[in-house]
C-alpha atoms as a PDB file:
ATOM      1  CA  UNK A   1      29.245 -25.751   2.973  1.00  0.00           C
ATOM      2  CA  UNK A   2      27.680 -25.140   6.370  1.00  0.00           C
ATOM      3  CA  UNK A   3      26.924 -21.663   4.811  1.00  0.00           C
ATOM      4  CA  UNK A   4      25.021 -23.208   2.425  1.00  0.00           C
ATOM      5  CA  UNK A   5      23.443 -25.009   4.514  1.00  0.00           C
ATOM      6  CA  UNK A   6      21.867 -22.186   6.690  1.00  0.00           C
ATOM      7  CA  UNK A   7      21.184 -20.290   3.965  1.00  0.00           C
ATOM      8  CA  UNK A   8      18.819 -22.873   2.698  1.00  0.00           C
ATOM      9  CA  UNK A   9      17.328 -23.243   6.202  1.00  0.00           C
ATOM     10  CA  UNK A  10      16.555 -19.813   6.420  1.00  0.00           C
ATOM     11  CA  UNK A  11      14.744 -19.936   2.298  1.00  0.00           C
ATOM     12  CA  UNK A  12      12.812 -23.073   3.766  1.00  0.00           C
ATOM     13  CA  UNK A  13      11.581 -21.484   6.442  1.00  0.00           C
ATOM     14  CA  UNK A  14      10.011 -18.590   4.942  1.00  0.00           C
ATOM     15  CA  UNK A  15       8.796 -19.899   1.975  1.00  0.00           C
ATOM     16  CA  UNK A  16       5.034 -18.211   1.890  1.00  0.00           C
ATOM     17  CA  UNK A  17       2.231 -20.081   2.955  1.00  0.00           C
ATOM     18  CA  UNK A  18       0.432 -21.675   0.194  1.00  0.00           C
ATOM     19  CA  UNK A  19      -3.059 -20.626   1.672  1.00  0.00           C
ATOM     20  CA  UNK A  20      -4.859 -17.687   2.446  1.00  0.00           C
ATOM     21  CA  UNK A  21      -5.455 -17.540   6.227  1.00  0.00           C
ATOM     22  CA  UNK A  22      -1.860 -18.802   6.820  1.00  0.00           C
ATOM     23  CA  UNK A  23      -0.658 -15.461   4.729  1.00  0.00           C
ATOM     24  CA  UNK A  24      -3.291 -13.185   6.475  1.00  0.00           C
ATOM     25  CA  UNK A  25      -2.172 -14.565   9.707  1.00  0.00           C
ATOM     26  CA  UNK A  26       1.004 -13.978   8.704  1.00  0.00           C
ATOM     27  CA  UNK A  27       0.721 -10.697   8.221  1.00  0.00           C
ATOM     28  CA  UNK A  28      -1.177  -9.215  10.980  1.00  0.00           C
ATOM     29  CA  UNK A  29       2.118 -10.812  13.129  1.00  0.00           C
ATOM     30  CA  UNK A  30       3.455  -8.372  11.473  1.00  0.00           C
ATOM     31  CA  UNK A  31       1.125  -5.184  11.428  1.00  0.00           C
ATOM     32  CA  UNK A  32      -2.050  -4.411  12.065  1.00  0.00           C
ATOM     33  CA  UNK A  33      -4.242  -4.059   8.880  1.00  0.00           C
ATOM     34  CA  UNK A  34      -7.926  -2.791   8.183  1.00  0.00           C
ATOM     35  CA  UNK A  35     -10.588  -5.930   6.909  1.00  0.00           C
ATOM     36  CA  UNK A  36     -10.593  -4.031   3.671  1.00  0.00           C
ATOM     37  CA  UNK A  37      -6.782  -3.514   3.306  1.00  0.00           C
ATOM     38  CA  UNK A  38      -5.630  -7.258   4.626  1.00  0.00           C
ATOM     39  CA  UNK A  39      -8.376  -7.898   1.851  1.00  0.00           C
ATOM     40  CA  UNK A  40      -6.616  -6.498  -0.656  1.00  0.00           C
ATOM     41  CA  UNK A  41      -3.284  -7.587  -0.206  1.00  0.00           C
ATOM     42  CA  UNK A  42      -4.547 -11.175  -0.089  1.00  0.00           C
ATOM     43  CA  UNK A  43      -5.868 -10.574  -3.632  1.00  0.00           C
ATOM     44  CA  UNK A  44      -2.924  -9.419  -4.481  1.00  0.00           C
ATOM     45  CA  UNK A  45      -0.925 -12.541  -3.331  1.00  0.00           C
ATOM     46  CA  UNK A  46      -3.232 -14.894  -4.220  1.00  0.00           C
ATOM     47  CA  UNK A  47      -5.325 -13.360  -7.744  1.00  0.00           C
ATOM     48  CA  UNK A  48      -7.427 -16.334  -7.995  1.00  0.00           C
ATOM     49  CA  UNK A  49      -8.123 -18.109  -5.073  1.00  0.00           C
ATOM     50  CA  UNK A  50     -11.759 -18.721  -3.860  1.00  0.00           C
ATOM     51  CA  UNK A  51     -10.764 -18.702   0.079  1.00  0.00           C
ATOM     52  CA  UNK A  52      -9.645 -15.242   1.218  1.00  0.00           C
ATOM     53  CA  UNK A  53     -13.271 -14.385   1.814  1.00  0.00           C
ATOM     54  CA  UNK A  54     -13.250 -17.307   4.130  1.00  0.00           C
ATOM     55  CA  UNK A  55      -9.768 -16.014   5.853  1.00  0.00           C
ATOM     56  CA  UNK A  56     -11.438 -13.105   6.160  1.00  0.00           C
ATOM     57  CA  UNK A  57     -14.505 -13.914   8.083  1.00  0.00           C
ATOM     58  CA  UNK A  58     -12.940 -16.404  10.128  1.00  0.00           C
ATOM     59  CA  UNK A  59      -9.993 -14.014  11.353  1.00  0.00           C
ATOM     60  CA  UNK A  60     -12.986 -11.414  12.120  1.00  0.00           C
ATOM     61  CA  UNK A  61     -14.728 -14.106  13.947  1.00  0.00           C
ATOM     62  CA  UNK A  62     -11.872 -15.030  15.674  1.00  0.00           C
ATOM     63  CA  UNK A  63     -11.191 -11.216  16.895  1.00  0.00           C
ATOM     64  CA  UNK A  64      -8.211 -10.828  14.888  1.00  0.00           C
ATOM     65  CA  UNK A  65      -9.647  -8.101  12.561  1.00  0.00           C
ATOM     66  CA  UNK A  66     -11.586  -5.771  13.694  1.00  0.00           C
ATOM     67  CA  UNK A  67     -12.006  -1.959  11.786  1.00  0.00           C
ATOM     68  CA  UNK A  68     -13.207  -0.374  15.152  1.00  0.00           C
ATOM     69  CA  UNK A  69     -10.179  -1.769  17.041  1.00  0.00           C
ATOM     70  CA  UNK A  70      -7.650  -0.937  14.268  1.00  0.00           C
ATOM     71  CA  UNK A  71      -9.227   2.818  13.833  1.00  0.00           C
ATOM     72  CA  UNK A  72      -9.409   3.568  17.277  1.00  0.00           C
ATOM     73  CA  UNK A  73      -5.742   2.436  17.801  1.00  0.00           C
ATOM     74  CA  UNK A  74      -4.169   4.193  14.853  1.00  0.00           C
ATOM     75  CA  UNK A  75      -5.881   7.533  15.725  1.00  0.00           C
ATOM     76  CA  UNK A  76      -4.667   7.223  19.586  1.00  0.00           C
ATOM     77  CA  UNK A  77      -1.358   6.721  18.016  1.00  0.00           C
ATOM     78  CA  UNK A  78      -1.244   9.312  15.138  1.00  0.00           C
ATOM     79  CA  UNK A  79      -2.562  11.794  17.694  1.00  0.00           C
ATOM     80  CA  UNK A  80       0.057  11.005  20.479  1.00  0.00           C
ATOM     81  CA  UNK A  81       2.758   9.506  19.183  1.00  0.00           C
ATOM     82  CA  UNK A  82       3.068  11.783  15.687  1.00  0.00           C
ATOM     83  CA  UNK A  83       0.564  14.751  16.878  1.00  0.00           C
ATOM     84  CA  UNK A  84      -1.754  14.521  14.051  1.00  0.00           C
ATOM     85  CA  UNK A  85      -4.580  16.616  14.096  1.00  0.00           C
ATOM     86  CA  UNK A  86      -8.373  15.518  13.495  1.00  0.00           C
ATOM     87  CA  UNK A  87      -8.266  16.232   9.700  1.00  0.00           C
ATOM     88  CA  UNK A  88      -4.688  14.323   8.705  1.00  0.00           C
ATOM     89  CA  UNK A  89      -5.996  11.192  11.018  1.00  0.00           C
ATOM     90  CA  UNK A  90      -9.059  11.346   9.106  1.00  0.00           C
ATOM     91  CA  UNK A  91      -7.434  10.951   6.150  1.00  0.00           C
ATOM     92  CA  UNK A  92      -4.624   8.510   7.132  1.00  0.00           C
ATOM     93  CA  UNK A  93      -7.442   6.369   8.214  1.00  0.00           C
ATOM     94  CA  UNK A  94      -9.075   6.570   4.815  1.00  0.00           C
ATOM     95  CA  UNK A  95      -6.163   5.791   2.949  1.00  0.00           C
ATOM     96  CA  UNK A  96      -5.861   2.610   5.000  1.00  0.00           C
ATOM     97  CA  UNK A  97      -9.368   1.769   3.928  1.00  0.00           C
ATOM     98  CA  UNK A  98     -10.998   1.408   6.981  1.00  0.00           C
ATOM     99  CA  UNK A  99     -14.873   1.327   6.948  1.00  0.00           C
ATOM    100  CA  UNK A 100     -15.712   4.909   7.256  1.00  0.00           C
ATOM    101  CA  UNK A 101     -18.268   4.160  10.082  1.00  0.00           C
ATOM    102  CA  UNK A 102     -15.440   3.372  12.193  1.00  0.00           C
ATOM    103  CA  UNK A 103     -13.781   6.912  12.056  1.00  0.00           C
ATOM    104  CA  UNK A 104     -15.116   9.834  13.434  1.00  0.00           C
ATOM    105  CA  UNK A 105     -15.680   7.287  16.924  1.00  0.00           C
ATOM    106  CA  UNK A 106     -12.346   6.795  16.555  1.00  0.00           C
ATOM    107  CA  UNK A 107     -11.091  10.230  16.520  1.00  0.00           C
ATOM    108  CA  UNK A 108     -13.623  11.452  19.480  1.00  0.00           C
ATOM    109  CA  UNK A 109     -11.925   8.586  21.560  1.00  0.00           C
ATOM    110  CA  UNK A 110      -8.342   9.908  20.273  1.00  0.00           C
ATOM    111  CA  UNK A 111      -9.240  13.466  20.940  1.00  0.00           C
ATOM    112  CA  UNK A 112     -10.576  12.711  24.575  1.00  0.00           C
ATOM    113  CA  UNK A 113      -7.055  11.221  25.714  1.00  0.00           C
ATOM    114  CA  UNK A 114      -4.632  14.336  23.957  1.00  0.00           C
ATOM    115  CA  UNK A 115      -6.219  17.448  23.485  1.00  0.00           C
ATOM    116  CA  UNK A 116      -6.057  19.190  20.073  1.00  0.00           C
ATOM    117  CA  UNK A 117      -5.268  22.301  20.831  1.00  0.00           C
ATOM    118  CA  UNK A 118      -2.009  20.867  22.828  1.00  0.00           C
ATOM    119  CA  UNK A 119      -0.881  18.974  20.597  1.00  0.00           C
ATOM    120  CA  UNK A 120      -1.019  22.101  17.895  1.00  0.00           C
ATOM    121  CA  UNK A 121       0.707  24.190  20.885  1.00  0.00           C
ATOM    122  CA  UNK A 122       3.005  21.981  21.184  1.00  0.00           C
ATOM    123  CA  UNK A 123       3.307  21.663  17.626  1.00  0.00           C
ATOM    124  CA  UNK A 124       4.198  25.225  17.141  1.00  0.00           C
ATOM    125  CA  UNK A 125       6.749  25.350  19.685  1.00  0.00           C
ATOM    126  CA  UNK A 126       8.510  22.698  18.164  1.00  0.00           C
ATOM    127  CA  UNK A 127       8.404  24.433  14.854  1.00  0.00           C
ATOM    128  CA  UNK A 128       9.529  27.532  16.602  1.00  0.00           C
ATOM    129  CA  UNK A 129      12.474  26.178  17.858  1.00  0.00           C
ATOM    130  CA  UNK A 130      13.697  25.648  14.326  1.00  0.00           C
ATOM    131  CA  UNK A 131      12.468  28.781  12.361  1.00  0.00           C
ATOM    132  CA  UNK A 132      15.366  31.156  11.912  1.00  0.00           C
ATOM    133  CA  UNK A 133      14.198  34.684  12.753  1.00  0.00           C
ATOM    134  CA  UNK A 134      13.697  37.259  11.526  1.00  0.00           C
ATOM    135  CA  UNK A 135      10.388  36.296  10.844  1.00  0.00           C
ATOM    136  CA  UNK A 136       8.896  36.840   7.602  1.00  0.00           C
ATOM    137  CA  UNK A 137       5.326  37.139   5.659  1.00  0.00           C
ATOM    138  CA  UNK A 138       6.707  33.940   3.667  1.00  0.00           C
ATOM    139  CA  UNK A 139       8.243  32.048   6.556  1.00  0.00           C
ATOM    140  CA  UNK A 140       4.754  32.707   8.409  1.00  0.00           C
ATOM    141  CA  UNK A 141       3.100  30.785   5.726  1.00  0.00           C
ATOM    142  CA  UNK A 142       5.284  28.397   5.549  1.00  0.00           C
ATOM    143  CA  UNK A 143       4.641  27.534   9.188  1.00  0.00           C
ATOM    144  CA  UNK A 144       0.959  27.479   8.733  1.00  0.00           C
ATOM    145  CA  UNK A 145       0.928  25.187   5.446  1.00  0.00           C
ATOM    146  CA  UNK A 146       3.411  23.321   7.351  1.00  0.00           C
ATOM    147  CA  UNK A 147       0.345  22.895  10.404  1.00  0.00           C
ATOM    148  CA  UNK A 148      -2.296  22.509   8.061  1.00  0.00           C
ATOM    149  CA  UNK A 149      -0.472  19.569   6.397  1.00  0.00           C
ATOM    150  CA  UNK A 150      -0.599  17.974  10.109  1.00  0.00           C
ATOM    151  CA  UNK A 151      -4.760  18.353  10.007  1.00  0.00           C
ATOM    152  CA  UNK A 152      -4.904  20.974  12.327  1.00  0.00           C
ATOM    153  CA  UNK A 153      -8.076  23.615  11.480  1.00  0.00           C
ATOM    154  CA  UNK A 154      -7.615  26.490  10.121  1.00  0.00           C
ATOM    155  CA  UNK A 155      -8.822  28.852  12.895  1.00  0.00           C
ATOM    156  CA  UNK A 156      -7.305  26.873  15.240  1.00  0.00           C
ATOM    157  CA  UNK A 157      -4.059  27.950  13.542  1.00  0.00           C
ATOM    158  CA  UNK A 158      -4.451  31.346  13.536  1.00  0.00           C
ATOM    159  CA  UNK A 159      -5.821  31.772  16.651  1.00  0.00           C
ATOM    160  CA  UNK A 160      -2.503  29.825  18.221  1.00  0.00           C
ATOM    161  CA  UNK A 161      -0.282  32.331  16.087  1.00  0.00           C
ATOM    162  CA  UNK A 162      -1.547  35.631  16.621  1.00  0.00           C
ATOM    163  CA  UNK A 163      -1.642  34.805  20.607  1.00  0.00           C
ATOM    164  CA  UNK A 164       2.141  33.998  20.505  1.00  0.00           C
ATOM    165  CA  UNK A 165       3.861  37.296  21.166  1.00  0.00           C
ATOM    166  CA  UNK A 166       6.763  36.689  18.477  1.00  0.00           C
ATOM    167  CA  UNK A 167       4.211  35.839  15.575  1.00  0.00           C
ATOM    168  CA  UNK A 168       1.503  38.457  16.760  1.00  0.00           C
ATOM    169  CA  UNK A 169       3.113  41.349  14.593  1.00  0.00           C
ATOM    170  CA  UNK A 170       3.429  39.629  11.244  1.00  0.00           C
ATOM    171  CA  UNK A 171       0.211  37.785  11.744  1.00  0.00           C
ATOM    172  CA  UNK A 172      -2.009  40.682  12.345  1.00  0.00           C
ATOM    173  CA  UNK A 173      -0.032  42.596   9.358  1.00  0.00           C
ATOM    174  CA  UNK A 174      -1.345  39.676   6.790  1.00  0.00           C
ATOM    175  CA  UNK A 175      -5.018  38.582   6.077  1.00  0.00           C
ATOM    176  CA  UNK A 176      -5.817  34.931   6.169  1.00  0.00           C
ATOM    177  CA  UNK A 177      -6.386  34.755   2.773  1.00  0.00           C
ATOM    178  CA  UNK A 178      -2.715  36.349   2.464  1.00  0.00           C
ATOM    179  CA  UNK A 179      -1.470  33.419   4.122  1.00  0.00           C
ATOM    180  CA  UNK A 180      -3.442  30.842   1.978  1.00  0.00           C
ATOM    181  CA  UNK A 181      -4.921  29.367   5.542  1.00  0.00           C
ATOM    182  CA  UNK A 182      -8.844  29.917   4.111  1.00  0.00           C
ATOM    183  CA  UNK A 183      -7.466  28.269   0.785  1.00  0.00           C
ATOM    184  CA  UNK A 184      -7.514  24.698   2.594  1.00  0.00           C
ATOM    185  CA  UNK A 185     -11.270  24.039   3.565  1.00  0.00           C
ATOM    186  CA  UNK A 186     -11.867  22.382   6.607  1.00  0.00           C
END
């Protein structure tokens, strides 16, 4: 019985909220979200009710939402935390529907704490460490997709490759277009 009993404690207690800004609230304990994405899930909790506009402005009034904020803090992150180049931040941030005057400040102030060309340095290394050698023409671009995929550029890529002494020889062998690198515009 005393089971039971907790067990329906526990169901009380997180029964959802029946409004809005209780829900949004709710959530942003959680996680942060963009105004645009918090928007959406609202809609999608609550299809027809008149008042998540209201939640909305008055959790942006009250400082909890804020796209600058959120953009700024999930490029600092993505860049240090995951290193992330410019162009996979850019798009992380648009997926998370974030306004898109928010972004490019967002990754300037991202890029002036890490630099990019560290992190992809550091990057390679990493993925050096793992790549079984001999190294090959396909194993090469493997390692490049695998660095474009992060958002690093292009010629940032190749320029870190052929000035490592163990990739020099199979870089300068293949063409860029060999490689598929110039296939992914920037």
């Amino acid at each position: 019985m005393a089971a039971r009993s907790k067990i329906s404690n526990l169901k009380s207690r997180t029964k959802p909220p029946r409004e809005p800004f209780a829900a949004a609230l709710a959530m942003l304990a959680r996680r942060p979200y963009s105004v645009a994405d918090l928007r959406r899930a609202l809609q999608r909790k609550f299809p027809s009710h008149a008042g998540i506009a209201d939640a909305v402005a008055r959790l942006r009034s009250l400082g909890y939402l804020d796209d600058r904020k959120f953009a700024e803090q999930v490029a600092s992150s993505l860049a240090r935390n995951r290193a992330f180049g410019r162009h996979r931040i850019r798009r992380e941030l648009k997926s998370r529907l974030v306004d898109y005057r928010h972004i490019e400040p967002a990754l300037d102030r991202a890029f002036e704490e890490s630099d990019e060309r560290q992190l992809l340095e550091r990057t390679l290394d990493r993925k050096l460490r793992t790549l079984k050698l001999p190294l090959t023409p396909r194993k090469l671009q493997s390692l490049c997709q695998s660095l474009l995929r992060r958002g690093f550029a292009s010629s940032d890529i190749m320029k870190a490759v052929r000035q490592r002494p163990e990739l020099k020889p199979v870089a300068e062998d293949l063409g860029l277009s060999e490689i598929g690198v110039d296939a992914i515009k920037e």
